[in-house]
C-alpha atoms as a PDB file:
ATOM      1  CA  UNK A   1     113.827  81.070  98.066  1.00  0.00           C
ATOM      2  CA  UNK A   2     111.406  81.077  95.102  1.00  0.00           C
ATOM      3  CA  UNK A   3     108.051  83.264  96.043  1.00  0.00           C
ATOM      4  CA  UNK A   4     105.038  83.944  93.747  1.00  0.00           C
ATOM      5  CA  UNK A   5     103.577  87.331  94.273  1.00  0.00           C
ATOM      6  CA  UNK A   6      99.965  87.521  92.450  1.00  0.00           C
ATOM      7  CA  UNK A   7      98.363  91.164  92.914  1.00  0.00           C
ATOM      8  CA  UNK A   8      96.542  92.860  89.909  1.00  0.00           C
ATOM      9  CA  UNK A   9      98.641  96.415  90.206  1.00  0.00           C
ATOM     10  CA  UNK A  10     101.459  96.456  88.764  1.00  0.00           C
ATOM     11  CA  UNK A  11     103.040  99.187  91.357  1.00  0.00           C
ATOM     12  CA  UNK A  12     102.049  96.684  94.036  1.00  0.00           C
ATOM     13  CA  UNK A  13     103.921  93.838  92.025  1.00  0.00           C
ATOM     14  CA  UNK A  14     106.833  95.892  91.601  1.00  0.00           C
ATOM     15  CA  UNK A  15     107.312  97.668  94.996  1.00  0.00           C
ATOM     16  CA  UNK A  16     107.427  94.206  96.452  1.00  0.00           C
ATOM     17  CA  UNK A  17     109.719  92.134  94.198  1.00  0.00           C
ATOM     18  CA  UNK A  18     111.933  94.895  94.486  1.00  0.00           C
ATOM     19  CA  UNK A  19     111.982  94.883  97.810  1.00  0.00           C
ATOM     20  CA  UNK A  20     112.000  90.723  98.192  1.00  0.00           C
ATOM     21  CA  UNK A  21     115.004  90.811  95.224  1.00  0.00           C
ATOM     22  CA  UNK A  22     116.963  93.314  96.917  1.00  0.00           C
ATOM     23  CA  UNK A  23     117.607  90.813  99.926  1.00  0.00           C
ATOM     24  CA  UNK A  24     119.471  89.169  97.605  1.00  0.00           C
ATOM     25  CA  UNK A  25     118.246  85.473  98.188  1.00  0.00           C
ATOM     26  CA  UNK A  26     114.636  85.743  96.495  1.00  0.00           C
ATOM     27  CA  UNK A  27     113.540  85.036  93.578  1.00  0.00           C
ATOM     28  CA  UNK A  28     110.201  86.502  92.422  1.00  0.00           C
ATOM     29  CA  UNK A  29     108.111  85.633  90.103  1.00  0.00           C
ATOM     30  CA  UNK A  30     104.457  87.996  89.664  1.00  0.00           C
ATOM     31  CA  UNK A  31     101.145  87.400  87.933  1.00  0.00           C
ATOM     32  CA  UNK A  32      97.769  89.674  87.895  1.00  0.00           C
ATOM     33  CA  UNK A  33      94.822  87.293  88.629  1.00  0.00           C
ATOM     34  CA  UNK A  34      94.506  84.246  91.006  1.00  0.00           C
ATOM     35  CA  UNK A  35      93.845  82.241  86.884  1.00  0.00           C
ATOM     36  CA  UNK A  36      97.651  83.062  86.779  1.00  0.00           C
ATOM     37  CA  UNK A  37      98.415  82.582  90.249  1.00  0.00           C
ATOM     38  CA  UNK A  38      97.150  78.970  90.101  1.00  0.00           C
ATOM     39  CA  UNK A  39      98.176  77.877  86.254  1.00  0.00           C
ATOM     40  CA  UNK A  40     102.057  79.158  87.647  1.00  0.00           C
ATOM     41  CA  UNK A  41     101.565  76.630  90.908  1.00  0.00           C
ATOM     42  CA  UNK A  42     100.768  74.197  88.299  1.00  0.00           C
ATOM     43  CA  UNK A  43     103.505  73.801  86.484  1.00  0.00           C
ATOM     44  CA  UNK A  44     105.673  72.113  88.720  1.00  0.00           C
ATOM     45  CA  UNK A  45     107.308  74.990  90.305  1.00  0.00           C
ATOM     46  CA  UNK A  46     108.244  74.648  93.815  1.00  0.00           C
ATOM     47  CA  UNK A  47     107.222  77.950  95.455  1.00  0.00           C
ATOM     48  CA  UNK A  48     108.566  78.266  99.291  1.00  0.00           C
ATOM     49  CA  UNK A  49     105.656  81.030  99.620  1.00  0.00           C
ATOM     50  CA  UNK A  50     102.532  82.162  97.482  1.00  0.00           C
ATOM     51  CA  UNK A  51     101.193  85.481  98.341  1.00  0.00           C
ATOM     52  CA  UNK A  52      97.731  86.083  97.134  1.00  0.00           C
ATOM     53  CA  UNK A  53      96.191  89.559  96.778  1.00  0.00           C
ATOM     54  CA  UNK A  54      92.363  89.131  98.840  1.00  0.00           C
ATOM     55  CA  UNK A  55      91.236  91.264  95.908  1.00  0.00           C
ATOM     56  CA  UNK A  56      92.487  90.485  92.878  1.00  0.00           C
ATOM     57  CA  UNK A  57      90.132  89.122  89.605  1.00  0.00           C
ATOM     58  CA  UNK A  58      89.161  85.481  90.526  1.00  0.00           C
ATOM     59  CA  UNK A  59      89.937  85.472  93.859  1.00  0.00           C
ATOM     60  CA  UNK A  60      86.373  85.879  95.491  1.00  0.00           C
ATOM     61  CA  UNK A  61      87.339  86.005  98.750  1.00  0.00           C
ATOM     62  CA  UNK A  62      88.868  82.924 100.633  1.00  0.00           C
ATOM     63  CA  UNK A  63      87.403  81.032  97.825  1.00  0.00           C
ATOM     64  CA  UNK A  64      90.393  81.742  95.767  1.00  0.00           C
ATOM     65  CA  UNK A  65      92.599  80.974  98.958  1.00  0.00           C
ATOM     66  CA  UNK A  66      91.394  77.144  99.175  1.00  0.00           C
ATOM     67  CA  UNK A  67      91.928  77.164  95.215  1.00  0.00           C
ATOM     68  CA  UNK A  68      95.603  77.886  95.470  1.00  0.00           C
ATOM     69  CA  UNK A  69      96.391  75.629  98.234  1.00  0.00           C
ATOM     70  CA  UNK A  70      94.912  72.849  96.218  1.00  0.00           C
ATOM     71  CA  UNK A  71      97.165  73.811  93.821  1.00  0.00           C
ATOM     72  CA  UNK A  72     100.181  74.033  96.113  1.00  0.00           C
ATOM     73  CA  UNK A  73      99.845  70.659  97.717  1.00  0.00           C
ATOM     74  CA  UNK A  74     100.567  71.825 101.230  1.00  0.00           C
ATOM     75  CA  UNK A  75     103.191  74.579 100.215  1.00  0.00           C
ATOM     76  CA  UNK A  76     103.087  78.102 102.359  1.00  0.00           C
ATOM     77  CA  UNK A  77     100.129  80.285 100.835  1.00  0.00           C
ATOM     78  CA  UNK A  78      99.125  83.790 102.545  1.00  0.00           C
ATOM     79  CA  UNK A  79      97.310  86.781 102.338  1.00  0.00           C
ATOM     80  CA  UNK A  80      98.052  90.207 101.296  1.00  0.00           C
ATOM     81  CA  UNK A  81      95.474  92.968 101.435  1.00  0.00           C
ATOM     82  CA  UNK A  82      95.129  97.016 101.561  1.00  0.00           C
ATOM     83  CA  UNK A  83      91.397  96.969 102.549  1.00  0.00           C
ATOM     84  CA  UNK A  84      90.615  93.416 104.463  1.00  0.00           C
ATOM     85  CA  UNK A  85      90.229  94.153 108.211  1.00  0.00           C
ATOM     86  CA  UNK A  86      91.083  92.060 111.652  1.00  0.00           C
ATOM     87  CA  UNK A  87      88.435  89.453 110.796  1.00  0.00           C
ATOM     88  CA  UNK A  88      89.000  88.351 107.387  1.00  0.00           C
ATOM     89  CA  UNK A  89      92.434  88.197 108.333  1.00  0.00           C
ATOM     90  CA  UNK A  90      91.756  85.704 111.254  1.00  0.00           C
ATOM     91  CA  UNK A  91      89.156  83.937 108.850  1.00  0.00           C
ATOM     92  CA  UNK A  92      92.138  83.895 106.451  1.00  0.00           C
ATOM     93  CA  UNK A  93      94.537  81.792 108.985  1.00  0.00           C
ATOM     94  CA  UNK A  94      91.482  80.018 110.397  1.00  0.00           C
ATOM     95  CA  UNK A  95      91.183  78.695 106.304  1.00  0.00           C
ATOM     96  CA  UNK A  96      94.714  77.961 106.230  1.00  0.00           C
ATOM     97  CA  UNK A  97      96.719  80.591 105.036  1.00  0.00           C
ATOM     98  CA  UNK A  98     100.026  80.715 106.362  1.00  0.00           C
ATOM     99  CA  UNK A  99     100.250  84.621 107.382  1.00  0.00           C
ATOM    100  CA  UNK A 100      98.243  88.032 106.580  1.00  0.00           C
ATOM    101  CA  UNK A 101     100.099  90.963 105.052  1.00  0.00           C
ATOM    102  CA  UNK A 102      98.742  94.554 105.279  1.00  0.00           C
ATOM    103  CA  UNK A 103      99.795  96.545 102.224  1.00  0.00           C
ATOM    104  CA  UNK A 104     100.847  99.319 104.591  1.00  0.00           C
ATOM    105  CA  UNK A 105     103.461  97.246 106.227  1.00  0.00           C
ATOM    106  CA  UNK A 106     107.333  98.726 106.086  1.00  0.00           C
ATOM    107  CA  UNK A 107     109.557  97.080 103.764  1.00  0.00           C
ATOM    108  CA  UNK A 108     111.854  95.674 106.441  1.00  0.00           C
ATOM    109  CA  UNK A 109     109.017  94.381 108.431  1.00  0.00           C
ATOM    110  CA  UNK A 110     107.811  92.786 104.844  1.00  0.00           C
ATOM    111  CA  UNK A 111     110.651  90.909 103.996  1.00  0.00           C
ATOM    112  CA  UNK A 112     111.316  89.496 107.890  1.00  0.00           C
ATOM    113  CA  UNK A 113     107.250  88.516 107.183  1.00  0.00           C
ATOM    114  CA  UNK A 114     108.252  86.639 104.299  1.00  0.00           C
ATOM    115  CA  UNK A 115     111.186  85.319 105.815  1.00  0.00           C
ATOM    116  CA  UNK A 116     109.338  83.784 108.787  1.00  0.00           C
ATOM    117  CA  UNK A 117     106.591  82.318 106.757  1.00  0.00           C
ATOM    118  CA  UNK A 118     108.909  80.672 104.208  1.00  0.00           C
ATOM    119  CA  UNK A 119     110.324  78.801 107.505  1.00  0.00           C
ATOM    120  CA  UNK A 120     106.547  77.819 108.409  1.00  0.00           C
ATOM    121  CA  UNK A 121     105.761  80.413 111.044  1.00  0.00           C
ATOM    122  CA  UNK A 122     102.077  81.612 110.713  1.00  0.00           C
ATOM    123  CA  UNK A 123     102.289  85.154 110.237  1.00  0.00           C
ATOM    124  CA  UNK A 124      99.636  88.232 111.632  1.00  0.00           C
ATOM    125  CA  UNK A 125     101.222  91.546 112.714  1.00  0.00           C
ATOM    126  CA  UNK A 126     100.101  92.144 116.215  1.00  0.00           C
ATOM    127  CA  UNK A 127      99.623  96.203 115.761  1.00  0.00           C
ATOM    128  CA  UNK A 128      97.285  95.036 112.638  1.00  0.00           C
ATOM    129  CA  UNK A 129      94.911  92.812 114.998  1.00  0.00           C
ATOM    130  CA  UNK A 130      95.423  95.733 117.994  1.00  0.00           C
ATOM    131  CA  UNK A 131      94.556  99.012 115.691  1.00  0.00           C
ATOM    132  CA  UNK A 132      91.604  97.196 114.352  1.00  0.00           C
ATOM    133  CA  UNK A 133      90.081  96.405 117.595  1.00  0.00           C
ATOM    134  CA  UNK A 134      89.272 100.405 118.122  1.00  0.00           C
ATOM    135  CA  UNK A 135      87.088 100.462 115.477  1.00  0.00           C
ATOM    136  CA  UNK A 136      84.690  98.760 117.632  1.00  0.00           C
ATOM    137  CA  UNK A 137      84.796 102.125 119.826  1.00  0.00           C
ATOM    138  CA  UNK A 138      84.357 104.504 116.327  1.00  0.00           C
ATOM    139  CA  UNK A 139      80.517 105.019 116.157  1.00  0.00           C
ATOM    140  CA  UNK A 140      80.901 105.150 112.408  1.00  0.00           C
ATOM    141  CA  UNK A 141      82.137 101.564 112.117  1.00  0.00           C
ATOM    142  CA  UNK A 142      78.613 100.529 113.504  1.00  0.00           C
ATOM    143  CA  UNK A 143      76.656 102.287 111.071  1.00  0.00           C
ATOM    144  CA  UNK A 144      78.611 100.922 107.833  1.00  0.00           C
ATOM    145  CA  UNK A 145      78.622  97.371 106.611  1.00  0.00           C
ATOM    146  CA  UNK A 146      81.859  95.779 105.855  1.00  0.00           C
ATOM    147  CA  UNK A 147      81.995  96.080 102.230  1.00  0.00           C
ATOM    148  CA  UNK A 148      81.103 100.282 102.835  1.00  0.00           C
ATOM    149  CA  UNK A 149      83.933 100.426 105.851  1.00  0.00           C
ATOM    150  CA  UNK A 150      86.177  98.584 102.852  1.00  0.00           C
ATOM    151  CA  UNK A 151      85.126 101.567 100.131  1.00  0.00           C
ATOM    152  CA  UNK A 152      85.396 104.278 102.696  1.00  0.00           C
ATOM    153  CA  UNK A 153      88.927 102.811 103.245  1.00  0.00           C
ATOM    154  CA  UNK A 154      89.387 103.489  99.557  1.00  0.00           C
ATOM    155  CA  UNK A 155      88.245 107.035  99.337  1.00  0.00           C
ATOM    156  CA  UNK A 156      90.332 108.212 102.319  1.00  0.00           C
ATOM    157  CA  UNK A 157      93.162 106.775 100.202  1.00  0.00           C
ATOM    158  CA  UNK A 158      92.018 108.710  97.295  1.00  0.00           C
ATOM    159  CA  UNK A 159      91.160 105.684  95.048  1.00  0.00           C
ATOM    160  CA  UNK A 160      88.647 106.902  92.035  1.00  0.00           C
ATOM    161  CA  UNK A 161      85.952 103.828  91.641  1.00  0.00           C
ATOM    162  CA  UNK A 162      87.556 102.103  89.001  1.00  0.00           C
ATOM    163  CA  UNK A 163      90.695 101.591  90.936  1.00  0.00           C
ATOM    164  CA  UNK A 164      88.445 100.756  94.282  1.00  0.00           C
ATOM    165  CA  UNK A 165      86.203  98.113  91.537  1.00  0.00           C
ATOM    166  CA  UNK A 166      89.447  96.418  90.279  1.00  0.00           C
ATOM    167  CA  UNK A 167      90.733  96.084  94.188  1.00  0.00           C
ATOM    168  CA  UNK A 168      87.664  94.995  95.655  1.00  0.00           C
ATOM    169  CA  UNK A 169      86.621  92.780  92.453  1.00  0.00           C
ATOM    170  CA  UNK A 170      83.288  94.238  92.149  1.00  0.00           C
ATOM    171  CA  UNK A 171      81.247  96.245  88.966  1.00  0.00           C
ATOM    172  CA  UNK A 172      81.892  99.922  89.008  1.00  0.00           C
ATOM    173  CA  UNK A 173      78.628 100.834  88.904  1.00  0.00           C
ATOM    174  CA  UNK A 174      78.448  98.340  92.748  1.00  0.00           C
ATOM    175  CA  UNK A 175      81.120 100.816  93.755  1.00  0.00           C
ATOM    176  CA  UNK A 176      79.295 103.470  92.710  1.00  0.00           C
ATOM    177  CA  UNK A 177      75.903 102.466  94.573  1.00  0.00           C
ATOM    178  CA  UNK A 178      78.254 101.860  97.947  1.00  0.00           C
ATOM    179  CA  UNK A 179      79.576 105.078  98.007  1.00  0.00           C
ATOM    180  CA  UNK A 180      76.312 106.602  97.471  1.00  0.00           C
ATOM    181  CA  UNK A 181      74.859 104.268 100.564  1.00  0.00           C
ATOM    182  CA  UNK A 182      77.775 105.601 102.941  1.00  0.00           C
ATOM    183  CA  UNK A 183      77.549 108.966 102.233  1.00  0.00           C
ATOM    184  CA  UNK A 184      73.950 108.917 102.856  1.00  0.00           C
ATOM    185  CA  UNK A 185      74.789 106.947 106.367  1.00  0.00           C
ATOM    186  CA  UNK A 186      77.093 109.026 107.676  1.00  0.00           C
ATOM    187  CA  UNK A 187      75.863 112.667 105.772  1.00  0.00           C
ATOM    188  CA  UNK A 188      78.437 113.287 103.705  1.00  0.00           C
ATOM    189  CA  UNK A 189      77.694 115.219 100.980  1.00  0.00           C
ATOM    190  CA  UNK A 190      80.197 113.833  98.667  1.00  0.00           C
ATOM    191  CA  UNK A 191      83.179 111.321  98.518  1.00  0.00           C
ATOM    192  CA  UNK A 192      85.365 113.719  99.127  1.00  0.00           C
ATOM    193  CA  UNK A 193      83.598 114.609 102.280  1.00  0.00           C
ATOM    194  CA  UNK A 194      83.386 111.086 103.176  1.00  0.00           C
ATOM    195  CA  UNK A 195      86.747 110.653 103.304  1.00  0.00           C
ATOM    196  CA  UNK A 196      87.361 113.498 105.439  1.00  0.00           C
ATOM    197  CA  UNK A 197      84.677 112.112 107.388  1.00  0.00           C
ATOM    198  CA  UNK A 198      86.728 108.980 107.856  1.00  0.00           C
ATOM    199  CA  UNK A 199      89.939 110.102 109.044  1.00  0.00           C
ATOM    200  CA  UNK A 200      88.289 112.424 111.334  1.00  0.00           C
ATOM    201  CA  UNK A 201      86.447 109.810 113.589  1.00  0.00           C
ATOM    202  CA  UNK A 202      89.654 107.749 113.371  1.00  0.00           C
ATOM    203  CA  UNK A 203      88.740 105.175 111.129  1.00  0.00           C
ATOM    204  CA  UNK A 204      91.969 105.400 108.805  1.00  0.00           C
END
């Protein structure tokens, strides 16, 4: 089974192929922007699954989704994300992406993912759609816009802003203004604070 994996860390890359190539029937090629991603589909290459990173350079949201399926003619494409919640993952399938990936998933569970998508099998992990449901109950969530929940997300993981501006394909200095806006929402007095904010009311 040939997959492209297109994510712009190079960790990400490699913590996947490895675990794809150690099944022993993938092969895996990798790319850093959805410019890559789509010049690769191009060149004749029959990929039984692309997985695109939701935000990696180029990829501006679904737009870049739509993009590589062009590109595909009808071959499996799908989602991967660390910071995307329930509802761009449904808008994800609902645009025609066959399956969402959370970056947190296990490596087993990744590779069975894979697995079932190459066969056709849409692909959302149940506890993914179920956890993200609460947040409706977190007071916090309500207070935060999307974008801030997605940058709060990246502070509880310890992300600095350059890392959270390559991930969420923004300017730094937009990162910078977000986690300014957040901390004054919920009265933190830093990002550090924020974070611990965060995990306290649940959120990651």
């Amino acid at each position: 089974m040939r997959i492209l994996l297109a994510d712009d860390h190079d960790l990400v890359l490699e913590t996947l192929a490895t675990f794809l190539k150690a099944e022993g029937n993938f092969e895996v090629e990798t790319c850093g922007d959805l410019e890559s991603a789509c010049e690769k589909i191009g060149n004749d290459i029959a990929y039984d699954l692309v997985l695109l990173d939701y935000s990696m350079p180029g990829m501006n949201g679904l737009d870049g989704l739509e993009r590589a399926k062009e590109a595909s003619f009808g071959r499996p494409v799908a989602i991967m994300s660390g910071t995307a919640n329930k509802h761009v993952a449904q808008d994800a399938i609902d645009a025609g992406a066959i399956g969402f990936l959370p970056k947190t998933m296990a490596a087993k569970s990744l590779v069975n993912a894979v697995k079932f998508m190459v066969m056709g099998e849409t692909y959302i992990p149940l506890d993914f759609l179920n956890a993200q449901e609460d947040e409706k109950d977190v007071p916090l969530a309500k207070i935060l816009s999307e974008r801030e929940l997605q940058v709060l997300g990246g502070l509880c993981r310890g992300l600095s802003n350059k890392e959270l501006a390559r991930e969420l394909d923004l300017q730094e200095v937009t990162i910078k203004l977000h986690v300014k806006t957040l901390c004054r929402k919920i009265d933190a007095k830093n990002r550090t604070h924020a974070a611990m904010i965060g995990k306290e009311a649940g959120l990651f």
